[in-house]
N, C-alpha and C. Protein backbone atom coordinates (compact mmCIF):
# COMPACT_ATOMS: atom_id res chain seq x y z
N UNK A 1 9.07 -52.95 -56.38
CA UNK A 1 8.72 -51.73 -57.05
C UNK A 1 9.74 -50.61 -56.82
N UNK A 2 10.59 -50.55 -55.77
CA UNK A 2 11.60 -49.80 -55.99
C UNK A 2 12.26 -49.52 -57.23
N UNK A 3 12.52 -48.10 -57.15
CA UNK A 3 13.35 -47.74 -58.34
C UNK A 3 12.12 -47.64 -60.05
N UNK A 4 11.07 -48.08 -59.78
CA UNK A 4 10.32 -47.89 -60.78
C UNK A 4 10.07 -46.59 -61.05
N UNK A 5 8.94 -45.98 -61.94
CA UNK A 5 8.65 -44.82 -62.65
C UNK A 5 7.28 -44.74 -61.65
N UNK A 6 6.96 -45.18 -61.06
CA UNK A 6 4.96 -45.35 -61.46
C UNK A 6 4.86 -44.32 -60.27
N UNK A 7 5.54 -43.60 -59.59
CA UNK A 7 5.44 -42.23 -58.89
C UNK A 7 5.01 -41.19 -59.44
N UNK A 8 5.35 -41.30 -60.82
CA UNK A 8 5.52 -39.57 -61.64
C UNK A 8 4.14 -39.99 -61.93
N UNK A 9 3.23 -41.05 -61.97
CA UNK A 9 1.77 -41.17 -62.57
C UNK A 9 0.87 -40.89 -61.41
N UNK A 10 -0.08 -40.25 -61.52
CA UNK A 10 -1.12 -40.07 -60.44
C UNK A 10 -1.60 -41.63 -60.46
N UNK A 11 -2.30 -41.79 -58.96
CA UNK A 11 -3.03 -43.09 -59.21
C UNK A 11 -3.83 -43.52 -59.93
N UNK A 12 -4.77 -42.46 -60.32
CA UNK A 12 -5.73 -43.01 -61.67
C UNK A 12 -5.11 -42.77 -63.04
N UNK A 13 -4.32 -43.06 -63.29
CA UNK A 13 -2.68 -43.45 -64.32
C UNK A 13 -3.15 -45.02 -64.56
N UNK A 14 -3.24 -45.68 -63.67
CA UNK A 14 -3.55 -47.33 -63.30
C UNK A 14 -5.31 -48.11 -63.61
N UNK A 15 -5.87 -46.98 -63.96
CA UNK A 15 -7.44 -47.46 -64.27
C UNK A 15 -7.30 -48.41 -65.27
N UNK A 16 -7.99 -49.48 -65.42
CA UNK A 16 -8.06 -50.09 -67.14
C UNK A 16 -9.40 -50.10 -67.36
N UNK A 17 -10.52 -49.59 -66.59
CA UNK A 17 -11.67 -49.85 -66.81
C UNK A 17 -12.24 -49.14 -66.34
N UNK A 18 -13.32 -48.31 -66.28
CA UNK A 18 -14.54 -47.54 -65.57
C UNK A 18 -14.02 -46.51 -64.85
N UNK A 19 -14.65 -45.69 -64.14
CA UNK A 19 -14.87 -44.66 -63.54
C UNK A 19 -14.27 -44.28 -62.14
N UNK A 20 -12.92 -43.71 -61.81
CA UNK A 20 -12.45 -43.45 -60.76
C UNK A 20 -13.35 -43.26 -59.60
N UNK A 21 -13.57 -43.37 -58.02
CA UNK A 21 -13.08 -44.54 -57.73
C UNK A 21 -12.97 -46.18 -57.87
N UNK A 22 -13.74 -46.48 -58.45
CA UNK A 22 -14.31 -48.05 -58.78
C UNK A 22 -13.91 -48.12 -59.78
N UNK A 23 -13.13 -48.12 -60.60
CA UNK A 23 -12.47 -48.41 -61.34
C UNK A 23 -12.14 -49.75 -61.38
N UNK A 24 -11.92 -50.60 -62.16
CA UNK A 24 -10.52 -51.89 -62.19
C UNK A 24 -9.46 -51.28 -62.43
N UNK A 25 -8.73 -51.55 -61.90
CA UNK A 25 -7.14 -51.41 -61.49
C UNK A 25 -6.17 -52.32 -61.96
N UNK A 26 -4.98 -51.42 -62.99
CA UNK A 26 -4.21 -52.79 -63.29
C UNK A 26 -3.14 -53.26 -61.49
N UNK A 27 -2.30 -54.08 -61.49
CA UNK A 27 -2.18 -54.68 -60.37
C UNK A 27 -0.69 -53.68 -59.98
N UNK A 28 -0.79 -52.62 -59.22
CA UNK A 28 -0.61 -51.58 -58.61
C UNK A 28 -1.00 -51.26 -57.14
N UNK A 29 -0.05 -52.00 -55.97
CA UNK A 29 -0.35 -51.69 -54.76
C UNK A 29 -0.75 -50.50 -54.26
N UNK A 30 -0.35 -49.53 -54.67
CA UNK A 30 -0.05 -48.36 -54.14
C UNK A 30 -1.24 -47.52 -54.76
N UNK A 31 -1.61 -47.66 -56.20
CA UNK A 31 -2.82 -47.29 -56.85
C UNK A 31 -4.19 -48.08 -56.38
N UNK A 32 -3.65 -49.33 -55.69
CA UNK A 32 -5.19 -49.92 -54.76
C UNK A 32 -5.74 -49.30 -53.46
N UNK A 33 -4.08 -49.05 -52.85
CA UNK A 33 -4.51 -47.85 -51.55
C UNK A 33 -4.87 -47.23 -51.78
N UNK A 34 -4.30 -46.04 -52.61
CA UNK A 34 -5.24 -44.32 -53.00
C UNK A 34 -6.69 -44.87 -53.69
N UNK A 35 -6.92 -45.63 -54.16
CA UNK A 35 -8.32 -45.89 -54.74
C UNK A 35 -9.27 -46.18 -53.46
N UNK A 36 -8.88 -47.13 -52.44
CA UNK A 36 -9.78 -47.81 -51.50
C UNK A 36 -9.66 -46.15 -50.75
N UNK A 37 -8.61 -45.48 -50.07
CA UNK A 37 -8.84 -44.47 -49.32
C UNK A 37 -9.69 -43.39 -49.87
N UNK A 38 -9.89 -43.20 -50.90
CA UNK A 38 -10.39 -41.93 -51.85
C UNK A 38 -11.94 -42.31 -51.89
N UNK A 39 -12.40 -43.50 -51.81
CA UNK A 39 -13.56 -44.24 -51.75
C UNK A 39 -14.04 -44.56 -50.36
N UNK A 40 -13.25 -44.90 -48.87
CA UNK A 40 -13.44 -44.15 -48.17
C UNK A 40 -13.20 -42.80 -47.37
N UNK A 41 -12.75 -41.88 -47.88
CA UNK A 41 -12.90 -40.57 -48.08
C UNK A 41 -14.41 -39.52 -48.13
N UNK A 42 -15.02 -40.29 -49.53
CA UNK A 42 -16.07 -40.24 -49.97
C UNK A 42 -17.14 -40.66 -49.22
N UNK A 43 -17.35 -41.52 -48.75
CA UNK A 43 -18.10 -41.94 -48.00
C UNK A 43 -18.11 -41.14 -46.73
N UNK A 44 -17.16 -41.19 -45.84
CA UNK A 44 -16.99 -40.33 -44.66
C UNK A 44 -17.66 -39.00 -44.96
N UNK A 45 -17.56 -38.15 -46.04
CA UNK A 45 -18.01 -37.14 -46.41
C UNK A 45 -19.35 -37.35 -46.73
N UNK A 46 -19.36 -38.06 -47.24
CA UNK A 46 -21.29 -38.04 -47.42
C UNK A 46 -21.96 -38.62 -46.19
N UNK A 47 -21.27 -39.32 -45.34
CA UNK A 47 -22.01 -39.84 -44.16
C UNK A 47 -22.15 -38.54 -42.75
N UNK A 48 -21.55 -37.48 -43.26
CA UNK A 48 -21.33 -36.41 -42.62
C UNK A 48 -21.95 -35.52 -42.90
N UNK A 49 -22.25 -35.18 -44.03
CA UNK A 49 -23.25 -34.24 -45.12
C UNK A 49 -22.21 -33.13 -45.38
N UNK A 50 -20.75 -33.67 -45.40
CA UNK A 50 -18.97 -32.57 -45.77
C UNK A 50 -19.33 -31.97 -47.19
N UNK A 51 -18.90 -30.82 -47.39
CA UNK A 51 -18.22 -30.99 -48.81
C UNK A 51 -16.83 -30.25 -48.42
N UNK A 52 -16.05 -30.26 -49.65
CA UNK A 52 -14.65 -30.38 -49.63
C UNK A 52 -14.37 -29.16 -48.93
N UNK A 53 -15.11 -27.99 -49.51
CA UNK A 53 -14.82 -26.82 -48.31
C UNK A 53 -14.69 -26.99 -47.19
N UNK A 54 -15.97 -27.66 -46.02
CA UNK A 54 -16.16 -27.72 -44.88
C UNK A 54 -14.74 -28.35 -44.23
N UNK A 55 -14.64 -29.92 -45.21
CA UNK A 55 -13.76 -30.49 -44.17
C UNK A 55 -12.38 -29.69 -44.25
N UNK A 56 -12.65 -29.20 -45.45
CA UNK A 56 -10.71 -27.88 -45.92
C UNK A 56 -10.63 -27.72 -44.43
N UNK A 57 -11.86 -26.80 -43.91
CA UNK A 57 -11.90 -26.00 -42.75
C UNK A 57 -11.30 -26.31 -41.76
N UNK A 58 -12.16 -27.28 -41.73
CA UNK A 58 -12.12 -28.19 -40.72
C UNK A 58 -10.92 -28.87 -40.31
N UNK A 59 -10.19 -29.45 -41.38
CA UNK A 59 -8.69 -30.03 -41.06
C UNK A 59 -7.62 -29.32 -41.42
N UNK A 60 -7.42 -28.38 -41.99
CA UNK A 60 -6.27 -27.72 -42.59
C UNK A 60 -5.90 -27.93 -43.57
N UNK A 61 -6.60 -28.62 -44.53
CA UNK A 61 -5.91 -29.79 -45.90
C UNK A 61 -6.70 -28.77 -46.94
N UNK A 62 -6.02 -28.15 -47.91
CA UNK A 62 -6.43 -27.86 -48.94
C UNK A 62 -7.51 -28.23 -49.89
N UNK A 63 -8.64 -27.18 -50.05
CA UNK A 63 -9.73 -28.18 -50.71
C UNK A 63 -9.35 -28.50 -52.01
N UNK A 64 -8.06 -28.15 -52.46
CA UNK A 64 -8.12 -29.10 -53.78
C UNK A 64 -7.21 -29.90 -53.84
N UNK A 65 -6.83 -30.25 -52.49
CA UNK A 65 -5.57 -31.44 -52.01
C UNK A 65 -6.52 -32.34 -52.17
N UNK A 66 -7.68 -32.05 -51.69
CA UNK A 66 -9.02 -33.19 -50.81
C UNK A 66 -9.79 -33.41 -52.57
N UNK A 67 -9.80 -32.72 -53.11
CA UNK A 67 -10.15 -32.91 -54.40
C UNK A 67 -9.77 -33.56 -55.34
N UNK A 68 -8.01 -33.47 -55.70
CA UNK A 68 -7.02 -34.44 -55.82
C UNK A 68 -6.82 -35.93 -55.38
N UNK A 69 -7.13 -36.32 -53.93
CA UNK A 69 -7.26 -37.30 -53.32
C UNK A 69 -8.48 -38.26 -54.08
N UNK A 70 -9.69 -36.95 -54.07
CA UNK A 70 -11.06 -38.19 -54.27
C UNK A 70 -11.20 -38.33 -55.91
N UNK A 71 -10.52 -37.70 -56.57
CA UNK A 71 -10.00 -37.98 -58.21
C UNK A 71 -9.21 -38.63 -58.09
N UNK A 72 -8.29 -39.26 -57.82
CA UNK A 72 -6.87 -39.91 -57.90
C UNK A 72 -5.78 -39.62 -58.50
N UNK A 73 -5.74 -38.07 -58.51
CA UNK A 73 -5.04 -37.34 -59.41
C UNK A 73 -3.73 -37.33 -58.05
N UNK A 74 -3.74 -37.19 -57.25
CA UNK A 74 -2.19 -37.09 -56.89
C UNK A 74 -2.46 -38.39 -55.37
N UNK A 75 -1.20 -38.37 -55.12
CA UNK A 75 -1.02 -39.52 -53.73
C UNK A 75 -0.92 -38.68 -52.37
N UNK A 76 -1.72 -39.02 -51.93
CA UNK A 76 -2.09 -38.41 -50.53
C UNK A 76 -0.71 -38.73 -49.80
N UNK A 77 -0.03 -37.84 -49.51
CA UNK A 77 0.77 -37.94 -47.67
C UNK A 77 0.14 -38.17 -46.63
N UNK A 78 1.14 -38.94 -45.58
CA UNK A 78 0.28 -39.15 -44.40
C UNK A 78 0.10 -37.90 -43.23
N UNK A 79 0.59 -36.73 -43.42
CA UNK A 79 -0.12 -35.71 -42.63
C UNK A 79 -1.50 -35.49 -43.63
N UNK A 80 -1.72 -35.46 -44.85
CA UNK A 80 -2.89 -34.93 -45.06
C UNK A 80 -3.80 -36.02 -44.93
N UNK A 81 -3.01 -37.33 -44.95
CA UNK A 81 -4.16 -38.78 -44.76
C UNK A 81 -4.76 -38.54 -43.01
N UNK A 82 -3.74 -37.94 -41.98
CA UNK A 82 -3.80 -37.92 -40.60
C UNK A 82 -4.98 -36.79 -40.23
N UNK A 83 -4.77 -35.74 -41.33
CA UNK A 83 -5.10 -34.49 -40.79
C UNK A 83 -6.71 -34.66 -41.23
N UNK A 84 -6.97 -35.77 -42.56
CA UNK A 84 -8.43 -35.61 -42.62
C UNK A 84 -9.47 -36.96 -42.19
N UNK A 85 -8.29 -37.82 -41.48
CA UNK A 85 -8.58 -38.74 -40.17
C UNK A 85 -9.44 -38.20 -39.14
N UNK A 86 -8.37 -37.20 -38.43
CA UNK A 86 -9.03 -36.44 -37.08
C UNK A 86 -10.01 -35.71 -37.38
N UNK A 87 -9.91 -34.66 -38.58
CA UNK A 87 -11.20 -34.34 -38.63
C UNK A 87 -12.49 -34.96 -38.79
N UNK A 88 -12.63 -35.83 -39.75
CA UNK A 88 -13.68 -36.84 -39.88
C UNK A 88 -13.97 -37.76 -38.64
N UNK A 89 -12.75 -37.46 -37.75
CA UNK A 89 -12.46 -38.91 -36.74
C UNK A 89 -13.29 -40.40 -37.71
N UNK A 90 -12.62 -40.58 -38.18
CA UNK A 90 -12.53 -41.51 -39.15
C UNK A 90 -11.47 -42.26 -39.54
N UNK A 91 -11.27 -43.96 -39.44
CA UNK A 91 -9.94 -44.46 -40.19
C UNK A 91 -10.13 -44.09 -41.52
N UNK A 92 -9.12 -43.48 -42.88
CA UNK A 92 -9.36 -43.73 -44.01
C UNK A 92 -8.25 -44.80 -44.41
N UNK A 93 -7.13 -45.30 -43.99
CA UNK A 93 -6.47 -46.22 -44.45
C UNK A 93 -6.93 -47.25 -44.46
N UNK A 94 -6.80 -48.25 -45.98
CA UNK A 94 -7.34 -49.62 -46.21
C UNK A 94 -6.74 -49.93 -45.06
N UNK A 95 -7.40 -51.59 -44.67
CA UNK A 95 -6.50 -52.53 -44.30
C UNK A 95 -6.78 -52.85 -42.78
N UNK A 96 -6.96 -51.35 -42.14
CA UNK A 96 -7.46 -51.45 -40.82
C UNK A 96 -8.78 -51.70 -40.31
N UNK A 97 -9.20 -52.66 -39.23
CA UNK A 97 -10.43 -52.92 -39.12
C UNK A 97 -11.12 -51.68 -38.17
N UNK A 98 -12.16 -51.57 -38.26
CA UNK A 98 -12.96 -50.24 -37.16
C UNK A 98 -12.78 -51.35 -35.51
C-alpha cells in the first residue's frame, strides 16, 4: 500500500455496506483498524457512562477529534489513540489481547 492515495480518504471512504461502525468494509487494513478501534472506543465509553465531553476532559483529546474517531471521518494518531487509552485505562488497539 505504499505510495497509494487511500490517506486523503477518511476511513469510512471504505464502507460498501451499512452503518459506520459495523459497516462491511472493502479490504482496507488500515480502514479495519480505525473501524475495530472506533467500535472499541464506543464501547469503553458506554461501559463508563463517558460522553465525548467528559473523556475531552479527561484526556486532553479534542471532543471533536473523539468525534471524528467514532465516525470514521479522520485516522486517529497514536498520541490521541495513547491519550484516550490512559484515560479510559483501556486497550483500544485491535489485535491486542486484555
Amino acid at each position: 500500500m505504499p505510495g497509494d492515495s487511500s490517506r486523503a480518504l477518511a476511513p469510512r471512504a471504505f464502507v460498501l455496506a451499512g452503518p459506520w461502525p459495523d459497516a462491511a468494509l472493502a479490504e482496507h487494513h488500515g480502514a479495519r483498524v480505525a473501524q475495530a478501534l472506533a467500535r472499541r472506543l464506543a464501547d469503553a465509553m458506554r461501559e463508563r457512562g463517558l460522553s465525548a465531553n467528559r473523556l475531552a476532559a479527561d484526556s486532553g483529546v479534542n471532543r471533536q477529534t473523539i468525534a471524528n474517531v467514532l465516525t470514521g471521518a479522520t485516522w486517529p494518531d497514536l498520541l490521541t489513540i495513547a491519550s484516550l487509552e490512559a484515560a479510559l485505562d483501556a486497550d483500544l488497539w485491535p489485535g491486542r489481547r486484555p
